[in-house]
Protein backbone atom coordinates (compact mmCIF):
# COMPACT_ATOMS: atom_id res chain seq x y z
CA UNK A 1 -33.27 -82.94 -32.91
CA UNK A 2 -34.25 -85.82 -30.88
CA UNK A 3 -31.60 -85.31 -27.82
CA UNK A 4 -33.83 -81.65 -27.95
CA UNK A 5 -37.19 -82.76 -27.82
CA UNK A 6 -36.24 -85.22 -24.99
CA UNK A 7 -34.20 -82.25 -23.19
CA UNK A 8 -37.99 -80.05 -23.80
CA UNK A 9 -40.24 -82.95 -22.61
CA UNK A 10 -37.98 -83.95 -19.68
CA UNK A 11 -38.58 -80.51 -18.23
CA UNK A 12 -41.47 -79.70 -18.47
CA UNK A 13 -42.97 -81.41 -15.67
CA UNK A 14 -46.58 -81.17 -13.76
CA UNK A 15 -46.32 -80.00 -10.38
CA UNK A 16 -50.03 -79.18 -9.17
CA UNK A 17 -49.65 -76.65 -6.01
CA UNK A 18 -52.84 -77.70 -3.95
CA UNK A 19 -52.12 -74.07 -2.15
CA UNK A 20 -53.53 -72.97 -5.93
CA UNK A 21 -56.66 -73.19 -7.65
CA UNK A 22 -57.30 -75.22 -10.56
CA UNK A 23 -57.05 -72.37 -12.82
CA UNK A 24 -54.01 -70.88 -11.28
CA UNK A 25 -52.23 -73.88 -11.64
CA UNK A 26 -53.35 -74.63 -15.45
CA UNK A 27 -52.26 -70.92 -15.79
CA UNK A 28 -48.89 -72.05 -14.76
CA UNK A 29 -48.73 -74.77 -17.26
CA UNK A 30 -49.47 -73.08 -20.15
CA UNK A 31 -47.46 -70.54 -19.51
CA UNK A 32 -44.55 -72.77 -19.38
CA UNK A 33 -45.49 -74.60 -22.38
CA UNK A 34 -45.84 -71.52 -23.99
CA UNK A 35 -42.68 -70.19 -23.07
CA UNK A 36 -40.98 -73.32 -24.39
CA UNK A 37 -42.49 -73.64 -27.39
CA UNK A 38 -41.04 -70.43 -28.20
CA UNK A 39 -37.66 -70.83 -27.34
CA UNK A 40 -38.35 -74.19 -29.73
CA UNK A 41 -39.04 -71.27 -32.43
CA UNK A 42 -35.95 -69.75 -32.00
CA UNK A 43 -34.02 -72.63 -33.09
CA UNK A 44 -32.40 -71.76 -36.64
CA UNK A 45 -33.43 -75.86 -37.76
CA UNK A 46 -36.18 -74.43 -40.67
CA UNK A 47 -39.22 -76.61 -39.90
CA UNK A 48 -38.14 -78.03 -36.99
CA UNK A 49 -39.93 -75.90 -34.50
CA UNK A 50 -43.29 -77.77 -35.87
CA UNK A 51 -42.32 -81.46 -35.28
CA UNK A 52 -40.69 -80.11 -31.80
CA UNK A 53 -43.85 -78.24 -30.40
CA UNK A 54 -46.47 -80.70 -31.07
CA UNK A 55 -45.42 -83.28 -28.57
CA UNK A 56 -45.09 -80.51 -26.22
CA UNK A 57 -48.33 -78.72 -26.46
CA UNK A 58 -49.48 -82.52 -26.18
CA UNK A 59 -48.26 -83.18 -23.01
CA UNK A 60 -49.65 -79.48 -22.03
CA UNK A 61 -53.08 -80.85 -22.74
CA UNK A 62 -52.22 -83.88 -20.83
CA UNK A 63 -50.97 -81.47 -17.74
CA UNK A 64 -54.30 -79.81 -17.72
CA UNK A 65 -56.41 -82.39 -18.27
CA UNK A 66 -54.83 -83.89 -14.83
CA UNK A 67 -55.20 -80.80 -13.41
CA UNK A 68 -58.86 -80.87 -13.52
CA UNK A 69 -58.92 -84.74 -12.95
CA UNK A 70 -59.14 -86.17 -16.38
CA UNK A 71 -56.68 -88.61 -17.07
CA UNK A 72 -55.70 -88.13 -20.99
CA UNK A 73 -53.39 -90.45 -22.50
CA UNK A 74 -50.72 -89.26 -24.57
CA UNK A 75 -52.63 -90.30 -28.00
CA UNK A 76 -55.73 -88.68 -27.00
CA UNK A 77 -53.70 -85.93 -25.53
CA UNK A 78 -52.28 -85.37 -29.33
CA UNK A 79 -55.91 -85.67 -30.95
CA UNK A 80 -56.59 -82.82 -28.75
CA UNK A 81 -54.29 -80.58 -29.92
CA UNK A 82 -54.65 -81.67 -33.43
CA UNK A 83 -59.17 -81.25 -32.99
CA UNK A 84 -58.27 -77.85 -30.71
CA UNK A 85 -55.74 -76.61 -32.86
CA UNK A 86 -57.74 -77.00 -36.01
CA UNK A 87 -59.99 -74.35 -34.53
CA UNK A 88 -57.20 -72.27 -32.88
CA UNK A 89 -54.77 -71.37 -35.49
CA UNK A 90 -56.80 -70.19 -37.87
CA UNK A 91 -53.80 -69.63 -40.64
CA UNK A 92 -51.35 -70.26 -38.50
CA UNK A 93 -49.60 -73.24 -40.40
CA UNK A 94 -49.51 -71.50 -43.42
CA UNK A 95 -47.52 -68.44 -41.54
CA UNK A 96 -45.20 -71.23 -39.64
CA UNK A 97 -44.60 -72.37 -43.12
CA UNK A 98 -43.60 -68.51 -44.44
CA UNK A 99 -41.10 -67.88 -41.35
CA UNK A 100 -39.46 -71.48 -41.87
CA UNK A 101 -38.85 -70.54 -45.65
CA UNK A 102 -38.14 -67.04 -43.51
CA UNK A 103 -35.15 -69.35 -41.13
CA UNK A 104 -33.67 -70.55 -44.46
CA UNK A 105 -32.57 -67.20 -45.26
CA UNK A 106 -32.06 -66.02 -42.06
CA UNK A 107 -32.10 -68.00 -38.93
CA UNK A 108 -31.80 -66.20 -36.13
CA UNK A 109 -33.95 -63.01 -37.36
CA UNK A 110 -36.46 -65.91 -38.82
CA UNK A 111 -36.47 -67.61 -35.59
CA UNK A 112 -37.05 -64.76 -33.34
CA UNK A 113 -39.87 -63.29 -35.72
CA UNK A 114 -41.62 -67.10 -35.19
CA UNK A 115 -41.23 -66.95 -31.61
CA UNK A 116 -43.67 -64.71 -30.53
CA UNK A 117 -46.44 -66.12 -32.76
CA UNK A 118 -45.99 -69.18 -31.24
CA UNK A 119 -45.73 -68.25 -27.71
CA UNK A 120 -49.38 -67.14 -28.74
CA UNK A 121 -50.62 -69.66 -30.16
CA UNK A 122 -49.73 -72.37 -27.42
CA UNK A 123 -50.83 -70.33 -24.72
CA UNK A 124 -54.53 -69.75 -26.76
CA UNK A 125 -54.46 -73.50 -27.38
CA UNK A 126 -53.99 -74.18 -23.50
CA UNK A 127 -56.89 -71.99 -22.52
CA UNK A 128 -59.17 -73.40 -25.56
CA UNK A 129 -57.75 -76.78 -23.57
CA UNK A 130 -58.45 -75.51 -19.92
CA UNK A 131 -62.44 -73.88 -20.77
CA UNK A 132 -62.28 -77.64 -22.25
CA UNK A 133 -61.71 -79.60 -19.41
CA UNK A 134 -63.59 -76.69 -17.36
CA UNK A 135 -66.85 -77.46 -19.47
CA UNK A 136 -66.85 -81.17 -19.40
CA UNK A 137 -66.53 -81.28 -15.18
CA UNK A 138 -69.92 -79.49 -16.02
CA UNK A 139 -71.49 -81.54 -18.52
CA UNK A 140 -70.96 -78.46 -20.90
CA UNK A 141 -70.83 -78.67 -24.76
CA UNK A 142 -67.76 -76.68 -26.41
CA UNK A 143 -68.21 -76.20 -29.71
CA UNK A 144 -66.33 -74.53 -32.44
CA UNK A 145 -67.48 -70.69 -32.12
CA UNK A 146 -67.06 -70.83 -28.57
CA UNK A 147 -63.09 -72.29 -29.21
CA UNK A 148 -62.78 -69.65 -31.71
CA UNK A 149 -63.97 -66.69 -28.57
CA UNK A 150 -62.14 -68.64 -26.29
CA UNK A 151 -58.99 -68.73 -28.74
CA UNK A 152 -59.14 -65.00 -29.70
CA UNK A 153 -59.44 -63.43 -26.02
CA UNK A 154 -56.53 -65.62 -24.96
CA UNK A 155 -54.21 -64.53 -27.99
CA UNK A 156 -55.38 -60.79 -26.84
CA UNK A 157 -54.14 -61.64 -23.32
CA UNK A 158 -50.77 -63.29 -24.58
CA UNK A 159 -49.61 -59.92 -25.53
CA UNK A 160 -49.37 -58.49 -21.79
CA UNK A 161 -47.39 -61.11 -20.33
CA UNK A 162 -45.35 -62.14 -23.56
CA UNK A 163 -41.62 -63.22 -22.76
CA UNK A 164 -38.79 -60.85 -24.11
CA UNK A 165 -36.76 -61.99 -27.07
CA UNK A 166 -33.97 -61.93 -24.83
CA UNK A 167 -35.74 -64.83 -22.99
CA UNK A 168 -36.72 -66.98 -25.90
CA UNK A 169 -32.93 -66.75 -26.81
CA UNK A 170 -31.52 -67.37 -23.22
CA UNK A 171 -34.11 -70.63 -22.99
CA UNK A 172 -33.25 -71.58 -25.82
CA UNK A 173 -29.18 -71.54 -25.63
CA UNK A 174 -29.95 -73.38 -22.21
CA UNK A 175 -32.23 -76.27 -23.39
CA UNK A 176 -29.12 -76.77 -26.61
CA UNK A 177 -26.77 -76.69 -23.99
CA UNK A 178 -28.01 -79.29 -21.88
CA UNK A 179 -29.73 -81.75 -24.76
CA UNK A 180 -25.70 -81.27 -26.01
CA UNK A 181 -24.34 -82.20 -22.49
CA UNK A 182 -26.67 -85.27 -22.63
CA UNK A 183 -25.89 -86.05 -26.25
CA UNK A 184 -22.54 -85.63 -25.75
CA UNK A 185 -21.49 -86.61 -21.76
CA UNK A 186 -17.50 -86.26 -22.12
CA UNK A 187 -17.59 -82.79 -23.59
CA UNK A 188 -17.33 -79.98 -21.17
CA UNK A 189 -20.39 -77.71 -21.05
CA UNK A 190 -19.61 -74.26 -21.51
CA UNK A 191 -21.14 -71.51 -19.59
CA UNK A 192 -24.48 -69.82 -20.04
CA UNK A 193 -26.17 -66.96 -18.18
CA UNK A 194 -27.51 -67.33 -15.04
CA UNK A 195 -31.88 -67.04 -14.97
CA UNK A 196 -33.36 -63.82 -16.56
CA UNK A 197 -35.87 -62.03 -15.16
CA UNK A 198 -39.22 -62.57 -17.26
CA UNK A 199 -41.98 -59.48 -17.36
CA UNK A 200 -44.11 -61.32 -14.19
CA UNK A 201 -41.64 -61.16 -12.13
CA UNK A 202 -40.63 -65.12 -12.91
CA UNK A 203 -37.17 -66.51 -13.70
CA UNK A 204 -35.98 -69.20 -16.72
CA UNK A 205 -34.77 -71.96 -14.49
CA UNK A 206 -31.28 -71.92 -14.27
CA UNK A 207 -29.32 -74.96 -14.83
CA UNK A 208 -29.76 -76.96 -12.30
CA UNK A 209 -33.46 -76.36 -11.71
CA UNK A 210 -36.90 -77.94 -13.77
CA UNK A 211 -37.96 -76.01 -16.16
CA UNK A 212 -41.68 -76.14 -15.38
């Protein structure tokens, strides 16, 4: 699991366009992290999607914080998905627990059933994040309905841009393949498709590209 967390972490990388707005570029990284975190889900490991996507919707706080010049360390980075999640998944870790007993019966049909969900939910937590960071340039309170409106309109919005589960899977085979190649240096990598096409007109990096 490690060798796949460091394999998701080490590509997802910040990359602020100054040709782009603030927004446009957050919109970027959550839609990244988003599309990670559910090729994480599609991994047949039951459970393992959970310990896998926290430290990577962390560091998509972290992203978005710098985009809007806050500085967030790491820790506080992880309190922020853990204060902002709270509010934002309103039942979702008692469905992430129902499709990991789901993976333990079935993996792959378990794993992309959890996907979506959890394409959702990440990209709702990096708006709730984003009108975060938007409000405090301002001097703007946040509290917890607002999260919850904030939350709800984004998981509305998910659904017209959300990644095929032909893309969750291809993601996913490429991120195994190349946390194995790392793992495991001397073994020869076998081959994988080249990028597919994602509804926006974007591509899944292809081997030799950032994932970001």
């Amino acid at each position: 699991m490690l060798p796949l967390l460091k394999q998701v972490l080490d590509n997802f990388n910040l990359d602020v366009d100054p040709a782009l707005t603030p927004s446009q570029n957050a919109e970027e990284v959550i839609r990244s992290a988003a599309l990670l975190a559910g090729a994480i889900a599609v991994e047949p490991l039951p459970f393992a999607d959970l310990l896998l996507i926290t430290p990577l919707q962390a560091k998509m706080v972290l992203h978005i914080g710098k985009v809007y010049g806050f500085e967030v360390t790491a820790t506080r980075a992880r309190e922020m998905v853990q204060e902002l999640g709270a509010t934002v998944a309103y039942g979702f870790a008692v469905r992430q627990v129902m499709r990991g007993i789901a993976k333990l019966a079935l993996p792959v049909i378990g794993g992309l059933i959890t996907a979506p969900a959890v394409y959702g939910w990440t990209y709702a937590l990096g708006r709730t994040a984003e009108v975060y960071f938007q409000r405090k340039q301002g001097g703007q309170p946040f509290g917890k309905p607002q999260q919850i409106e904030v939350a709800q309109e984004a998981r509305k919005s998910s659904r017209n841009i959300l990644p095929s589960a032909r893309d969750f899977s291809e993601l996913a085979r490429e991120l195994r393949r190349r946390a194995d190649e790392k793992a495991n240096p001397d073994a020869k990598a076998g081959s994988e498709p080249k990028a597919a096409e994602l509804k926006d007109g974007g591509t899944l990096s292809g081997p030799d590209r950032p994932l970001n």
